[in-house]
N, C-alpha and C. Protein backbone atom coordinates (compact mmCIF):
# COMPACT_ATOMS: atom_id res chain seq x y z
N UNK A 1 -36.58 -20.14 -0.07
CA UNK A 1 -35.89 -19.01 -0.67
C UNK A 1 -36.07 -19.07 -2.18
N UNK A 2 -36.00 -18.01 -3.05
CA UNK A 2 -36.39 -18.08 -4.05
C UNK A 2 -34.95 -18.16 -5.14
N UNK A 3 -34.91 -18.18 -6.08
CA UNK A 3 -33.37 -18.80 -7.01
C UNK A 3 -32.58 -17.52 -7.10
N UNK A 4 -33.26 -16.00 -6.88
CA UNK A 4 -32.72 -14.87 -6.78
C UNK A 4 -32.15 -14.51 -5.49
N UNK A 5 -32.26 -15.06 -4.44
CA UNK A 5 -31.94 -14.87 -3.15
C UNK A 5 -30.82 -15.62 -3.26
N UNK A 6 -30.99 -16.91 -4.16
CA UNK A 6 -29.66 -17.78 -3.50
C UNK A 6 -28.74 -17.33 -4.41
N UNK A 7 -28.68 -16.52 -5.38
CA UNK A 7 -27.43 -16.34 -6.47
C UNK A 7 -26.65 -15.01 -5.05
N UNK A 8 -25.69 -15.37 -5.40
CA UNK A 8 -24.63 -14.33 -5.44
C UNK A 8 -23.99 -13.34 -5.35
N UNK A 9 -23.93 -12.14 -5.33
CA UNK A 9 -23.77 -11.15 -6.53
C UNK A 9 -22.66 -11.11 -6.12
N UNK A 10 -21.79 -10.70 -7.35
CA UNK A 10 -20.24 -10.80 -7.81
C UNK A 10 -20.18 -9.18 -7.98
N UNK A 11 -18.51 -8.86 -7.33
CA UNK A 11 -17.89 -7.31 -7.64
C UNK A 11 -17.94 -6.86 -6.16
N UNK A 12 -17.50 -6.02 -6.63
CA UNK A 12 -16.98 -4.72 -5.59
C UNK A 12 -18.81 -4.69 -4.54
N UNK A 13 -18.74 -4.75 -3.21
CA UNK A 13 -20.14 -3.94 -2.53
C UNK A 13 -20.35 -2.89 -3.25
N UNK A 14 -21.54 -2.45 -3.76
CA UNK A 14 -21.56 -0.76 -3.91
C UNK A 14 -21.25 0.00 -2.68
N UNK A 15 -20.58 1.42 -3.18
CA UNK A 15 -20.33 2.77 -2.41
C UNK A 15 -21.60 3.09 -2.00
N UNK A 16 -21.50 3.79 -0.45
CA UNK A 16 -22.79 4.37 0.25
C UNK A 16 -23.05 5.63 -0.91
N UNK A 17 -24.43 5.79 -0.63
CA UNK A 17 -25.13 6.98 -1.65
C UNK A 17 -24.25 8.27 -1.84
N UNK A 18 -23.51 8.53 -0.60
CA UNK A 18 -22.94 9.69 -0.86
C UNK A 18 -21.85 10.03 -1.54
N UNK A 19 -21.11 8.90 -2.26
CA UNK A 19 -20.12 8.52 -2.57
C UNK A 19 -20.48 7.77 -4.05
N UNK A 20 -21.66 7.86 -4.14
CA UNK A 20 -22.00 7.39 -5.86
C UNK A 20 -21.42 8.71 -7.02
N UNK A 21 -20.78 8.38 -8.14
CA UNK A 21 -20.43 9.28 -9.05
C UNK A 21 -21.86 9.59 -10.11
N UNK A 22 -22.55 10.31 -10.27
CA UNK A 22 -23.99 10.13 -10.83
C UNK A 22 -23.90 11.03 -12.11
N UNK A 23 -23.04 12.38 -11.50
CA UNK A 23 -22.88 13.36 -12.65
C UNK A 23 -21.82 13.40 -13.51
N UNK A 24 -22.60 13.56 -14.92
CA UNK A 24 -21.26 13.58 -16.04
C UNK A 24 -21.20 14.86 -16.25
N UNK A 25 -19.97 15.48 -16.53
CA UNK A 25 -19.25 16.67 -17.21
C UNK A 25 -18.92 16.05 -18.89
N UNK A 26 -19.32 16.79 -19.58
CA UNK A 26 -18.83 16.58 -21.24
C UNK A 26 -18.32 18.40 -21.44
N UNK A 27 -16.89 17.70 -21.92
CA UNK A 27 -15.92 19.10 -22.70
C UNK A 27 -15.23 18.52 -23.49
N UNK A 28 -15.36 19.42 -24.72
CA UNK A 28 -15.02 19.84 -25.97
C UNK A 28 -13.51 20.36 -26.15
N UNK A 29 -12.48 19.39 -26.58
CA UNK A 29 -10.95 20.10 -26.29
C UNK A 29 -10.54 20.12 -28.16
N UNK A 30 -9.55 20.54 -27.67
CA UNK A 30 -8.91 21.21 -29.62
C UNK A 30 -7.58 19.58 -29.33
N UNK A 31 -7.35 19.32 -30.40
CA UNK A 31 -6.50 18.18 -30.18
C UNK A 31 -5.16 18.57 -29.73
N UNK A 32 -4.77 19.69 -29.64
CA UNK A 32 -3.62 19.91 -29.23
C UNK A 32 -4.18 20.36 -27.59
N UNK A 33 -5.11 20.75 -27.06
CA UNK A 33 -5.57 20.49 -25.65
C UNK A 33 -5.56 19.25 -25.16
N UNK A 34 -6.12 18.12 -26.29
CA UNK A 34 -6.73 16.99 -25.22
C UNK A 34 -4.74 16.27 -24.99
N UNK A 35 -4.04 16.20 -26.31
CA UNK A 35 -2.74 15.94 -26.03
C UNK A 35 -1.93 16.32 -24.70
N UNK A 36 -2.35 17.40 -24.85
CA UNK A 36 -1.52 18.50 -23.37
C UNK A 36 -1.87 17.66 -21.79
N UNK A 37 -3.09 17.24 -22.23
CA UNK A 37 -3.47 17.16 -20.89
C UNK A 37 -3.44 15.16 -20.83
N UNK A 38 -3.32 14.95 -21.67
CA UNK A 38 -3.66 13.11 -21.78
C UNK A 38 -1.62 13.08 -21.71
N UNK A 39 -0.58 13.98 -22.12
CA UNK A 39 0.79 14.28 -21.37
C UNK A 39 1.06 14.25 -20.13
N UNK A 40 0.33 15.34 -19.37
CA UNK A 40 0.09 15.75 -18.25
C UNK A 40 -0.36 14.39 -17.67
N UNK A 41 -1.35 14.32 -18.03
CA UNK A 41 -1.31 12.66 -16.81
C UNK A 41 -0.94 11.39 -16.70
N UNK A 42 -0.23 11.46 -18.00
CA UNK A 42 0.99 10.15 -18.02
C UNK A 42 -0.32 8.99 -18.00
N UNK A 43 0.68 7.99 -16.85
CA UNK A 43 0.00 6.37 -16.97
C UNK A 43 -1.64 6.87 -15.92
N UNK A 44 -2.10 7.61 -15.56
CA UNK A 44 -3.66 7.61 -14.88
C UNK A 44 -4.56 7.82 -15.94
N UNK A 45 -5.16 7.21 -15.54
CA UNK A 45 -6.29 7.54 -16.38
C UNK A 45 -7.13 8.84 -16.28
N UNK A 46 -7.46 9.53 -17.59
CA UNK A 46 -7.65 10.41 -18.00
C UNK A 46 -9.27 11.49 -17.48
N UNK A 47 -9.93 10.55 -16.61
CA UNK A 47 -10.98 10.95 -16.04
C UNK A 47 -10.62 11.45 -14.57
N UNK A 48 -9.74 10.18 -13.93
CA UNK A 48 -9.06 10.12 -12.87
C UNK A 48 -8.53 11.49 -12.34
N UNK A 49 -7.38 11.69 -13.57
CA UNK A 49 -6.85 13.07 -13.32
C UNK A 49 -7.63 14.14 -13.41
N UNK A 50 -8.28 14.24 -14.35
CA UNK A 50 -8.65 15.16 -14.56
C UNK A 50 -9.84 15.93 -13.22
N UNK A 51 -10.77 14.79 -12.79
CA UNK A 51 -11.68 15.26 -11.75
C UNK A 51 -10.52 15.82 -10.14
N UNK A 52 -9.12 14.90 -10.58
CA UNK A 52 -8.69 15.74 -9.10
C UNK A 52 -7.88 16.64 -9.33
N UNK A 53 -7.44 17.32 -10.45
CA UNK A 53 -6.87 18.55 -10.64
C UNK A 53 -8.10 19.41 -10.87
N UNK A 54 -9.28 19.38 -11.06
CA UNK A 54 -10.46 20.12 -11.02
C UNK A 54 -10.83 20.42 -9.40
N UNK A 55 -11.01 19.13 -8.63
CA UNK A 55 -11.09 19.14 -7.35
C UNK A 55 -10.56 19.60 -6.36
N UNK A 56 -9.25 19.15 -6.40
CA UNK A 56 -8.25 19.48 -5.45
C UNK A 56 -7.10 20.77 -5.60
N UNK A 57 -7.40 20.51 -7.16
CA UNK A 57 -6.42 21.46 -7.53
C UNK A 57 -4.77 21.60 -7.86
N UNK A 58 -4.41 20.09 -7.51
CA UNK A 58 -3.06 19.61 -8.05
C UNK A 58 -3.32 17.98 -7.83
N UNK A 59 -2.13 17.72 -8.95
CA UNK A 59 -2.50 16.18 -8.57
C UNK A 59 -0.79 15.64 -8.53
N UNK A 60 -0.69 14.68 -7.52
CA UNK A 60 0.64 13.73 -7.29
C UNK A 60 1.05 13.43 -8.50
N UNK A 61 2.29 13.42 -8.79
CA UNK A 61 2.64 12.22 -10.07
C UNK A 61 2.80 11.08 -9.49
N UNK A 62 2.98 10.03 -10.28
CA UNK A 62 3.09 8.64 -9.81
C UNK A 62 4.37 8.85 -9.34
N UNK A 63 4.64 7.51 -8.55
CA UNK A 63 6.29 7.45 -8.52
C UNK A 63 6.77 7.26 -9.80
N UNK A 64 8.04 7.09 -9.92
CA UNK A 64 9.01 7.24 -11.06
C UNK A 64 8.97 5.63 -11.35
N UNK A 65 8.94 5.25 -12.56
CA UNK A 65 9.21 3.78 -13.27
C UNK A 65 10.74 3.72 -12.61
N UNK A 66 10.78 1.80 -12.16
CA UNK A 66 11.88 1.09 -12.34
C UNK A 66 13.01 0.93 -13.08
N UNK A 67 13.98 1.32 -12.85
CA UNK A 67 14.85 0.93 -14.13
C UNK A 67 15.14 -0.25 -14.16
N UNK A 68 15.59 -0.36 -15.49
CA UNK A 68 15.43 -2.05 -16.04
C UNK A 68 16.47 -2.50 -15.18
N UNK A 69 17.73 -1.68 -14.91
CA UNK A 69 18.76 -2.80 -14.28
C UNK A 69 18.38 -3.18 -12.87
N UNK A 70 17.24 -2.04 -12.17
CA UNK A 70 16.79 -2.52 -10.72
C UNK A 70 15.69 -4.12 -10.60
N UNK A 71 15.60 -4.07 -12.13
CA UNK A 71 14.45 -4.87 -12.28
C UNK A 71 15.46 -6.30 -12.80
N UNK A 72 15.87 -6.15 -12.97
CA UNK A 72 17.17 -7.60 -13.19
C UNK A 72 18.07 -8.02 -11.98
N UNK A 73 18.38 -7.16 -11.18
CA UNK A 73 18.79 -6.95 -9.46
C UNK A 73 17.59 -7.93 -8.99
N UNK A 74 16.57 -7.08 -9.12
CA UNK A 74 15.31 -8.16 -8.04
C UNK A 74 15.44 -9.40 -8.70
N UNK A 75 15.10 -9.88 -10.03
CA UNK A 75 14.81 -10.87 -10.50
C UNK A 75 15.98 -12.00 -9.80
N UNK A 76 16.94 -11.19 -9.85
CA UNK A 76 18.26 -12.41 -9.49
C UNK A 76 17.84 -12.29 -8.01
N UNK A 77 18.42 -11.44 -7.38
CA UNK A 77 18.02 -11.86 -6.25
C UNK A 77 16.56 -12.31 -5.79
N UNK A 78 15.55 -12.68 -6.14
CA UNK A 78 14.37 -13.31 -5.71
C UNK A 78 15.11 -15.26 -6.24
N UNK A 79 15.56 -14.99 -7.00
CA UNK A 79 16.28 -16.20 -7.26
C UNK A 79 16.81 -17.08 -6.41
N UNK A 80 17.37 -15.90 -6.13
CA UNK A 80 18.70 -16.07 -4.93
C UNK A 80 17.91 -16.32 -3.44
N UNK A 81 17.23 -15.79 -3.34
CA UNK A 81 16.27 -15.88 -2.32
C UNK A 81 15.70 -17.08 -1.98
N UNK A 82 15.25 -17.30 -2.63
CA UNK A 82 14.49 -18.96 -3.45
C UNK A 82 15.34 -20.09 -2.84
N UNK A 83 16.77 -20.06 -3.31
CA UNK A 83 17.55 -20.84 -3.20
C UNK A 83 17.88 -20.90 -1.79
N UNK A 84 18.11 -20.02 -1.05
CA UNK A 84 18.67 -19.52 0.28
C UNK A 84 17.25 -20.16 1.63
N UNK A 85 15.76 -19.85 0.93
CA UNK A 85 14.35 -20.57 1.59
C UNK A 85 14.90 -21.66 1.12
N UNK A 86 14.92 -22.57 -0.10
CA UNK A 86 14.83 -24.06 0.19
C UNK A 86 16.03 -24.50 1.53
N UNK A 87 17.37 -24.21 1.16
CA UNK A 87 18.25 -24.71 1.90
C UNK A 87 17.62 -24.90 3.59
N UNK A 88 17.21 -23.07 3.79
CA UNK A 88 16.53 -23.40 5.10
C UNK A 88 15.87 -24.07 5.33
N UNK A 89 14.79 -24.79 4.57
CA UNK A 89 13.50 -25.43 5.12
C UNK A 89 14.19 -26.91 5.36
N UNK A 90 15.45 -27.25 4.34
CA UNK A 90 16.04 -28.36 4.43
C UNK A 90 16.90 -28.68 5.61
N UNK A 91 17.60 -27.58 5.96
CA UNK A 91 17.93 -27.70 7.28
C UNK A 91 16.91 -27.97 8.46
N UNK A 92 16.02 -27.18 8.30
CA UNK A 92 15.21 -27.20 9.84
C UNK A 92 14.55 -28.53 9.71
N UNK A 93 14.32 -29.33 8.22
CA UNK A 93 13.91 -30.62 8.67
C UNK A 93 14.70 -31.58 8.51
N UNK A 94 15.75 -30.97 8.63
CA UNK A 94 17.02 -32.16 9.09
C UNK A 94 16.91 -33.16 10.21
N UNK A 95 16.89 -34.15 9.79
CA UNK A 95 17.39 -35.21 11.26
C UNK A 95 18.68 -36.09 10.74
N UNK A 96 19.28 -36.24 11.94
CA UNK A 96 20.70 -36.36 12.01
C UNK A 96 21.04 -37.58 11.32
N UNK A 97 20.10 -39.18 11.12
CA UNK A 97 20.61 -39.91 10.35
C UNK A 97 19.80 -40.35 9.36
N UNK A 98 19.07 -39.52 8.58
CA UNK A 98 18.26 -38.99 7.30
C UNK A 98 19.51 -39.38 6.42
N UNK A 99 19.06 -40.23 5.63
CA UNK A 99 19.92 -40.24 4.13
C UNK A 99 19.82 -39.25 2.94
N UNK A 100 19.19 -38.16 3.20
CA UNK A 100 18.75 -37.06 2.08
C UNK A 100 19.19 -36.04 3.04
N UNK A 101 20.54 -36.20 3.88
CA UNK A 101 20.59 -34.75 5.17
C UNK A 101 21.73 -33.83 3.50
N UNK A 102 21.82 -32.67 4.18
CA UNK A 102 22.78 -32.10 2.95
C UNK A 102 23.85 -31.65 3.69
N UNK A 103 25.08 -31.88 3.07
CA UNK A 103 26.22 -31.68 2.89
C UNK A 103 26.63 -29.85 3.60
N UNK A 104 27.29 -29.91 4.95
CA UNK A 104 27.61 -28.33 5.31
C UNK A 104 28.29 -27.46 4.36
N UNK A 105 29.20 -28.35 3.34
CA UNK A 105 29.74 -27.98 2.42
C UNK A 105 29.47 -27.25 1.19
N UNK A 106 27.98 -27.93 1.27
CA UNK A 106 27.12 -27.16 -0.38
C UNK A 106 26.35 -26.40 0.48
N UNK A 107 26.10 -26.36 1.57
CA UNK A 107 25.47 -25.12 2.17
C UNK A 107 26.80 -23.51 2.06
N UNK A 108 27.85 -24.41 2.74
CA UNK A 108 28.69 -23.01 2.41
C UNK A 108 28.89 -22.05 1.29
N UNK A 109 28.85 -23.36 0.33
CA UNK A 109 28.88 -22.88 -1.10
C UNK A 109 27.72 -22.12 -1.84
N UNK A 110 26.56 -22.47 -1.11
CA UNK A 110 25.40 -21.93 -1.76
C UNK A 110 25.34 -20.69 -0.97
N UNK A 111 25.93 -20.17 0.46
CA UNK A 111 25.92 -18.99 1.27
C UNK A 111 26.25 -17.97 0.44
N UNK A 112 27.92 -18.70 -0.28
CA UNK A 112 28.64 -17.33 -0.36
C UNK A 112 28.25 -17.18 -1.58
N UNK A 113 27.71 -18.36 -2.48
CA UNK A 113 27.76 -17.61 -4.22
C UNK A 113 26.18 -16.38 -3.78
N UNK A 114 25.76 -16.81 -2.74
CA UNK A 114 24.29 -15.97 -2.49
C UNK A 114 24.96 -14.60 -1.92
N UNK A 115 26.04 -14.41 -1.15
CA UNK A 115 26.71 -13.21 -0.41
C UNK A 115 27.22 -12.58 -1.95
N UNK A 116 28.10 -13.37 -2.47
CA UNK A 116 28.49 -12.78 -3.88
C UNK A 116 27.70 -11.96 -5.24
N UNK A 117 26.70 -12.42 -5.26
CA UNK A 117 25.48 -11.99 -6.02
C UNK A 117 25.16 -10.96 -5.25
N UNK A 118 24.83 -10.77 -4.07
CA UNK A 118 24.35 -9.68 -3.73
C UNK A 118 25.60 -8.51 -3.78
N UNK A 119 26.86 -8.75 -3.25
CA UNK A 119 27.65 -8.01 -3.33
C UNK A 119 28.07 -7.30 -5.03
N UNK A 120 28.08 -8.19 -6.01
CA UNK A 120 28.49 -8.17 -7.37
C UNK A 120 27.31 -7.58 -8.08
N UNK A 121 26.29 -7.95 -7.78
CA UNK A 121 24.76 -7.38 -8.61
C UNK A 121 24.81 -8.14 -9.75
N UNK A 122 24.18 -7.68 -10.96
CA UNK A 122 23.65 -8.26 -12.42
C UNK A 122 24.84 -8.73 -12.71
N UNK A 123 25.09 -9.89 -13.59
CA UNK A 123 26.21 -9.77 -14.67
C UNK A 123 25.87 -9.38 -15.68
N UNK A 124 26.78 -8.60 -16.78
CA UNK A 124 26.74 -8.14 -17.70
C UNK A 124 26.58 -9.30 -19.02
């Protein structure tokens, strides 16, 4: 085999022929056009939109951004989560006269401050 056969090639497979993008469109906007429309499509990119409101003729908006407090909700609770997987994995490899077994007690305790967080949400 020759040293070109044995390399690699890195990326995406190419798209079948029919599905290659080959042709460029170039237009000329007034800056208060290209604004209007670089508005209009928010976080996509600006080619993106533009070929499928040409194409299709309307285009989806994205979904709506996270709000920060939903995004402090997850963070704790993935936390919380975290905490709730170790306990389990510690239980299921529990054996009964293991000197590292844990306490039903700090399990209870770790249940409810985990029931509580979810019930209470963020603290302020």
């Amino acid at each position: 085999m020759s040293e070109s056969q044995n390399k690699r090639r890195r990326g995406p497979a190419p798209k079948p022929e029919d599905q290659q993008r080959k042709n460029r469109i170039s237009i000329f906007l007034t800056d208060q056009e290209y604004q209007h429309i670089k508005a209009k499509a928010g976080d996509y990119d600006l080619p993106v939109y533009v070929r499928t409101c040409a194409i299709d003729g309307k285009f989806a908006p994205k979904a709506a951004t996270i709000p920060k407090i939903n995004l402090e909700v997850w963070k704790k609770l993935s936390r919380c989560t975290n905490n709730l997987n170790q306990i389990a994995r510690h239980l299921n490899t529990f054996a009964p006269n293991d000197e590292t077994s844990i306490d039903v007690d700090e399990v209870k305790k770790a249940l409810a401050a985990f029931r509580l967080a979810l019930i209470e949400g963020p603290t302020q």
